[in-house]
Protein backbone atom coordinates (compact mmCIF):
# COMPACT_ATOMS: atom_id res chain seq x y z
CA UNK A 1 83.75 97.54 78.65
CA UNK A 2 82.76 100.15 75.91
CA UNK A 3 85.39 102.80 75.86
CA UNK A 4 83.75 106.24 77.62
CA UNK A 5 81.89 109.49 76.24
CA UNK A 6 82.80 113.14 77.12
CA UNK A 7 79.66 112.86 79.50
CA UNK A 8 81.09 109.90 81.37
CA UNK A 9 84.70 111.50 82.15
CA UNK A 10 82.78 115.03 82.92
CA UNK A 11 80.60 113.15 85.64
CA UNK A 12 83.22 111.09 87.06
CA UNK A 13 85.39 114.27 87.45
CA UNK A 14 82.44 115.74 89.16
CA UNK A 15 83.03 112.85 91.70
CA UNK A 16 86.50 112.67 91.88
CA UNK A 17 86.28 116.66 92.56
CA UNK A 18 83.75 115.51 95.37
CA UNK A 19 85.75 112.59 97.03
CA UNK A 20 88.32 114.82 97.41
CA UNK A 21 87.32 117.65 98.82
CA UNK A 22 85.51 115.78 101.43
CA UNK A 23 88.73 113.82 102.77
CA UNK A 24 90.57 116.98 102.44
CA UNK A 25 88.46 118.46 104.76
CA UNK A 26 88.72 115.50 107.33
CA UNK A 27 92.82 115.89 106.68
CA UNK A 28 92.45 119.46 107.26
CA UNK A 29 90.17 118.88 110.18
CA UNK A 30 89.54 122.84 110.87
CA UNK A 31 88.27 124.55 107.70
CA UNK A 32 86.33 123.81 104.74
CA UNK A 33 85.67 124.59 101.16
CA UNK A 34 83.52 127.07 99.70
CA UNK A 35 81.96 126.67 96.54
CA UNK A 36 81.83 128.81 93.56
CA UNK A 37 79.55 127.86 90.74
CA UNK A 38 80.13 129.81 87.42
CA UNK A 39 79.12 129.50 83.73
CA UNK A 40 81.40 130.33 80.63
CA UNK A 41 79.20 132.28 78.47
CA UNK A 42 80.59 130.39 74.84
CA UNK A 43 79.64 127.35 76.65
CA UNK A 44 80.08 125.22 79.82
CA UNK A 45 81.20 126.09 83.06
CA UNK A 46 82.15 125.02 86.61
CA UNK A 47 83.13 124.23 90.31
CA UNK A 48 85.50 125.81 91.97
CA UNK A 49 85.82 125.23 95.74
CA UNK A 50 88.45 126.96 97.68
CA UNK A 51 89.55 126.82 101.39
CA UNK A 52 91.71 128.75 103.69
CA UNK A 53 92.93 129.13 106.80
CA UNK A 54 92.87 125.75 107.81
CA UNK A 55 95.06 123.89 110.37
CA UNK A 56 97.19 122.32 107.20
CA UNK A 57 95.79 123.93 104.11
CA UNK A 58 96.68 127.78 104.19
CA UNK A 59 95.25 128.39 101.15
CA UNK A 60 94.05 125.41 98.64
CA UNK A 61 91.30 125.31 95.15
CA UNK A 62 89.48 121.99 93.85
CA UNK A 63 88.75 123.02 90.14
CA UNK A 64 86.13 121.11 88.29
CA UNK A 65 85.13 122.29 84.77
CA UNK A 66 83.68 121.11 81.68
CA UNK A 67 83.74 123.70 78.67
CA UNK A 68 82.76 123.59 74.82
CA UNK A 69 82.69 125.83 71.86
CA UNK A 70 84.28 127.10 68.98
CA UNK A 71 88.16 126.31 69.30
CA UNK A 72 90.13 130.20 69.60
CA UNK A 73 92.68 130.71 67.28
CA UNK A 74 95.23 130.80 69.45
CA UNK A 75 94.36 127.55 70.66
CA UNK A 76 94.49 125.75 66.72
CA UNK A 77 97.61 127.48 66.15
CA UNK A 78 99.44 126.62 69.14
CA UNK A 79 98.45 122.87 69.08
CA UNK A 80 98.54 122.58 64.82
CA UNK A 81 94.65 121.33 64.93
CA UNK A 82 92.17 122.21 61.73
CA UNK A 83 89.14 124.70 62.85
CA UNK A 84 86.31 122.94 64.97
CA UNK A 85 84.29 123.22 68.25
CA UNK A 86 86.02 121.60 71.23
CA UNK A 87 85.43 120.29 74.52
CA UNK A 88 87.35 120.15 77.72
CA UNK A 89 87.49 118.76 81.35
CA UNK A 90 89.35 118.13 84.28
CA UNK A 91 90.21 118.05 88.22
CA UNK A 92 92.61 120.51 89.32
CA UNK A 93 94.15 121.42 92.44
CA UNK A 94 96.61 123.45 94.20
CA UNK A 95 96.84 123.17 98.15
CA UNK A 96 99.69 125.45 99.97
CA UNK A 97 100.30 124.89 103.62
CA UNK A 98 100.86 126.64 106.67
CA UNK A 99 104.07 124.97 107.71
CA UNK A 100 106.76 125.50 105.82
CA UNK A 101 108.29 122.16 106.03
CA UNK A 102 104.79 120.80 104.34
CA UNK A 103 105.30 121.17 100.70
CA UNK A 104 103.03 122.50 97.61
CA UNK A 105 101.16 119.60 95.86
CA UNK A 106 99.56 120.05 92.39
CA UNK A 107 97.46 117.73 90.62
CA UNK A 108 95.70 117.84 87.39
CA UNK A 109 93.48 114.89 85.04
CA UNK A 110 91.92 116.74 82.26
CA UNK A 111 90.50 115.19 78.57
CA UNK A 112 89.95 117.26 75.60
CA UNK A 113 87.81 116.29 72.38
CA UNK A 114 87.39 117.84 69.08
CA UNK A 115 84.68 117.95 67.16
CA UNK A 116 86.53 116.38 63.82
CA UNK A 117 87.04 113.08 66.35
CA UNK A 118 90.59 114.05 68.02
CA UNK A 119 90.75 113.26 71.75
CA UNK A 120 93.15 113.07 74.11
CA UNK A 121 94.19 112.99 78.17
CA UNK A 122 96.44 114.53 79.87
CA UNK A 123 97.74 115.40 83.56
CA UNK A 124 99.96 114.55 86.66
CA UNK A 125 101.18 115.41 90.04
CA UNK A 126 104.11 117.39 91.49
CA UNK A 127 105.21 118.04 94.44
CA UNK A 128 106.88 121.47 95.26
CA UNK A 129 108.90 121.50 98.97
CA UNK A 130 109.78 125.11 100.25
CA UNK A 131 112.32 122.53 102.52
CA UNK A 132 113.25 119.29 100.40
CA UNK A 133 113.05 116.25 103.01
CA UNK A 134 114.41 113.91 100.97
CA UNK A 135 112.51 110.54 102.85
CA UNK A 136 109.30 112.52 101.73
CA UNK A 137 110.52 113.24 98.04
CA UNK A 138 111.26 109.73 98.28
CA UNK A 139 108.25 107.90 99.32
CA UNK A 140 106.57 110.47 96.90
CA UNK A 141 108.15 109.39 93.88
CA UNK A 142 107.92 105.67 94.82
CA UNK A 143 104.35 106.09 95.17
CA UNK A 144 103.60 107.61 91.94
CA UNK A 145 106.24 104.91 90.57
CA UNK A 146 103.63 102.42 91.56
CA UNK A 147 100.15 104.11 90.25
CA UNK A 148 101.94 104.04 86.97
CA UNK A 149 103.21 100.39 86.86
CA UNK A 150 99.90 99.34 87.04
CA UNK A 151 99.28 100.38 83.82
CA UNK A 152 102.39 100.52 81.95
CA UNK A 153 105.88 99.59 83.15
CA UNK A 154 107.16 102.64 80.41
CA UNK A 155 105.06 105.63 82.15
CA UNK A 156 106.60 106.29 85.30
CA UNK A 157 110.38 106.84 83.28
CA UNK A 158 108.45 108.59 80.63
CA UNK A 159 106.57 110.76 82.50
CA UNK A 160 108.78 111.89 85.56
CA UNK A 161 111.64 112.96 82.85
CA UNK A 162 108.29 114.68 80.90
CA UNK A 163 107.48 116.25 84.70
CA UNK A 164 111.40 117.23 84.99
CA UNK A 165 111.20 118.95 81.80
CA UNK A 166 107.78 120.81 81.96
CA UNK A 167 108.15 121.49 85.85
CA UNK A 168 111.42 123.55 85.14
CA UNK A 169 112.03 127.94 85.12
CA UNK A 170 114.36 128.36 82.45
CA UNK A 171 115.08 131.78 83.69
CA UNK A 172 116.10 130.59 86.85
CA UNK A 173 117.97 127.19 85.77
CA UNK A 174 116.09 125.77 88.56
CA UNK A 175 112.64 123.03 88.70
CA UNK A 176 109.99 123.88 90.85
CA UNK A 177 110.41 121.62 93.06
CA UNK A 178 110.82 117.33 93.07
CA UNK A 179 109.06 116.82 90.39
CA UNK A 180 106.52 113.76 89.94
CA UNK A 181 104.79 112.90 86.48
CA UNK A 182 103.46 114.61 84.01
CA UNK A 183 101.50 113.66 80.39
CA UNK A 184 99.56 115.41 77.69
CA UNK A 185 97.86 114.39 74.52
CA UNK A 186 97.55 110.77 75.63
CA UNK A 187 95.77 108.85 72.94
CA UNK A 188 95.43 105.52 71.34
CA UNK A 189 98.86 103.44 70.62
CA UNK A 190 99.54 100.52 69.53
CA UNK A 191 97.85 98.22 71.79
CA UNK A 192 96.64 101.44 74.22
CA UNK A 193 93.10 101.75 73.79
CA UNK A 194 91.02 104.80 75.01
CA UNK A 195 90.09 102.81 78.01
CA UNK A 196 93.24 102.02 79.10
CA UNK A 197 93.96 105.48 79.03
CA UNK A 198 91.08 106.44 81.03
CA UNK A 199 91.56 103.85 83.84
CA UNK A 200 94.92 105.31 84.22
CA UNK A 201 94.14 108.66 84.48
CA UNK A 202 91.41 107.66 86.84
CA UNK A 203 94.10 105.90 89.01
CA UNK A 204 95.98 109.38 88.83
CA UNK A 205 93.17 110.86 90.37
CA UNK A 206 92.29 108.55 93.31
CA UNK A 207 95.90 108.47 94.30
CA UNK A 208 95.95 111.93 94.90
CA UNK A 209 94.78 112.43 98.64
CA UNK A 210 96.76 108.96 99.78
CA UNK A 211 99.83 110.71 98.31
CA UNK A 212 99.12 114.01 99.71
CA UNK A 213 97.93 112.52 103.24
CA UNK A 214 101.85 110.63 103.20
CA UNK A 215 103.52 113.74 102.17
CA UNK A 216 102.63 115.73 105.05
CA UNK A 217 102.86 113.13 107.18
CA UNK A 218 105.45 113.72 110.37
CA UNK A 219 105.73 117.39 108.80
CA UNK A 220 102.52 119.34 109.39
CA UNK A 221 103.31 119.99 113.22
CA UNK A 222 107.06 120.39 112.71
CA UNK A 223 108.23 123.74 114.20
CA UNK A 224 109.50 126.23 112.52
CA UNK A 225 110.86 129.81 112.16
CA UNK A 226 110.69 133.21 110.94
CA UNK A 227 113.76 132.49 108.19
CA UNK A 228 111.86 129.54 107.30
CA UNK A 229 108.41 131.54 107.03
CA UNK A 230 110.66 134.14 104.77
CA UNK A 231 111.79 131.47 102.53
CA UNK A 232 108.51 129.73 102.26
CA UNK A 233 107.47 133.16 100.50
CA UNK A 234 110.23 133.35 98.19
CA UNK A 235 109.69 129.39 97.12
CA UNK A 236 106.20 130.77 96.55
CA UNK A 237 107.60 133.49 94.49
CA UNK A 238 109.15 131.05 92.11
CA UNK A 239 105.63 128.93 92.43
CA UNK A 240 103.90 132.19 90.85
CA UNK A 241 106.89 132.43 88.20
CA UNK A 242 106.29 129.18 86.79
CA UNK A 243 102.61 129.71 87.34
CA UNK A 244 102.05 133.20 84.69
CA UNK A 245 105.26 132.53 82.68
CA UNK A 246 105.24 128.69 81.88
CA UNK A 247 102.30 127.26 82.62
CA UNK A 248 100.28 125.91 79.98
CA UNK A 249 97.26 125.23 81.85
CA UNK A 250 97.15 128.84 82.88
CA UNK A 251 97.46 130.30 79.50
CA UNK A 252 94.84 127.36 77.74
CA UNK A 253 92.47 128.81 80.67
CA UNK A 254 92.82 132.14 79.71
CA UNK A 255 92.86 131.62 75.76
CA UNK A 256 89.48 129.91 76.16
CA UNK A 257 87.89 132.71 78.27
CA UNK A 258 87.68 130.49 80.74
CA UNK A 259 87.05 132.27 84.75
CA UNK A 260 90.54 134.65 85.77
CA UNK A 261 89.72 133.86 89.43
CA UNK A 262 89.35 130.29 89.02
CA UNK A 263 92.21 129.82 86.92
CA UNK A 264 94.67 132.18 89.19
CA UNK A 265 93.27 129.88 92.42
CA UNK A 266 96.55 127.81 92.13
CA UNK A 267 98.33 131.50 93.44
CA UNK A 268 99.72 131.35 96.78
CA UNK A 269 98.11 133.75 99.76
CA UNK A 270 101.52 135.31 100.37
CA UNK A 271 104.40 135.22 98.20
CA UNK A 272 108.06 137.63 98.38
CA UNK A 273 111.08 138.96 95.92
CA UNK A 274 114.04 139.94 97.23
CA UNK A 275 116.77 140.62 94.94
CA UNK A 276 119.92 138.08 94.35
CA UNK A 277 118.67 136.09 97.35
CA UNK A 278 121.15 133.59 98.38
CA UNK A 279 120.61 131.52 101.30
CA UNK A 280 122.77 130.91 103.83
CA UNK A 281 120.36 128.36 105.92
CA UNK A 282 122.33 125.22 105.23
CA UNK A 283 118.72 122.96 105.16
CA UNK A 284 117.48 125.85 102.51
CA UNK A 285 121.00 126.15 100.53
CA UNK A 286 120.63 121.95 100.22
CA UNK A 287 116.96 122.61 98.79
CA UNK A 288 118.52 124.98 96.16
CA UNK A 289 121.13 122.72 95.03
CA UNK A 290 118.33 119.77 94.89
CA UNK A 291 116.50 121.99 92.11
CA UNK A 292 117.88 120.32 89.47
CA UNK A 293 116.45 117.69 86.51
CA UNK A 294 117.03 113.98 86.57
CA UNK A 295 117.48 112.89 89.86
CA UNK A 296 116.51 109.25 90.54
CA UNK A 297 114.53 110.29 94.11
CA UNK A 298 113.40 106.46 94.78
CA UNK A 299 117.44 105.63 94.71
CA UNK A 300 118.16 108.84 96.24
């Protein structure tokens, strides 16, 4: 099998960014997405689909895009790369629930290409509880644990301490959430082709509404109340932290030009601040104390 072109990963995004809003909307089974079609005037463009007010999905985005062009400055600088046009796409997604005890998923599979013959892949998923249930963190970890060890017995160690790391608000001392994995600038190693690379960040992809349908699982109907609505908003407050301080999907969107509301879809509906918040919920002061880097959630 001949290793793919930019066109082939573009259109196979397209479907991945297809297949899944389709099952989400079965998952959901109340609302659907709405999509957004937009161009990127220095070249390329996009789909994004949103949908809220669903039975499980509060407020969730499916991002597709494929973008080209002359490489910004800040872009070169940043990643140490000689001037030259680029090109860039991915699958992105941010769902946040209604429930509180149903927890903020991410994913992202993205390649980028450079006109002077550098490539790479990167992306990952992470899972953000506003109320850690540990089985779920669990099963969640064990499943990504098991995309990657179909491809490399290495990646799931290497990238859940590279998820740890990257998922993390240093001015907080505190990770988003769980975790999961994370990778960037994925490229040819040793015996890693481009190929290989590519069927595992297809497998990334694909695994994504599985995962998400067994996270939520026993969760979506659990009951809940108004202190665990109020700290629902302030997880979401440290969601939109990470989001604008940290994040360097955010900022590579907005370097690029790329669409503000598309790239600001990952924001939550509702979100709160209060000051010096300590909880004194015992199931919410346990999810504080599990915010922390290198735990081993399969052995947890």
């Amino acid at each position: 099998m001949s290793n793919p072109t930019k066109e082939n990963i573009a259109d196979w995004f397209k479907g991945l960014q297809d297949s899944i809003c389709e099952r989400l909307e079965i998952l959901d089974g109340k609302s659907g997405f709405v999509e957004d079609q937009w161009e990127r005037s220095e070249g390329g463009g996009g789909r994004t689909r949103t949908i809220k007010d669903g039975d499980l999905i509060e407020k969730g985005g499916v991002n597709f895009s494929a973008v080209f062009g002359p490489t910004p400055s800040k872009i070169l600088e940043a990643l140490k790369l000689e001037k030259s046009d680029f090109f860039a796409t991915g699958v992105s997604i941010v769902l946040h629930p209604k429930n509180p005890w149903v927890p903020i998923i991410h994913m992202n599979v993205r390649y980028f290409e450079m006109d002077t013959g550098t490539w790479w892949f990167g992306g990952g998923i992470d899972l953000t509880p506003h109320i850690v249930v540990t089985e779920r963190a669990r099963m969640f970890h064990k499943s990504l644990k098991e995309v990657c060890d179909k491809h490399n017995e290495s990646y799931y160690k290497d990238f859940k301490r590279w998820a740890d790391d990257y998922f993390y608000l240093g001015h907080r001392k505190e990770t988003r959430g769980v975790g999961g994995i994370f990778f960037d600038r994925l490229t040819e190693k040793e015996q890693i082709t481009k190929l290989d690379r590519w069927e595992f960040v297809k497998e990334v992809g694909l695994s994504f509404v599985p995962i998400y349908t067994d996270a939520v699982a026993k969760l979506r109907d659990k009951e809940w109340s108004e202190e665990d609505k109020l700290w629902q908003g302030l997880r979401r407050g440290r969601y939109v932290e990470f989001n604008l301080v940290h994040d360097k999907g955010t900022k590579f969107g907005l370097d690029t030009d790329g669409r503000t509301e598309s790239i600001l879809v990952s924001m939550p509906p509702h979100a709160q601040w209060h000051y010096d918040f300590r909880p004194e919920n015992q199931t919410h002061h346990k999810t504080q104390s599990l915010l922390k880097k290198g735990i081993d959630w399969i052995n947890y």
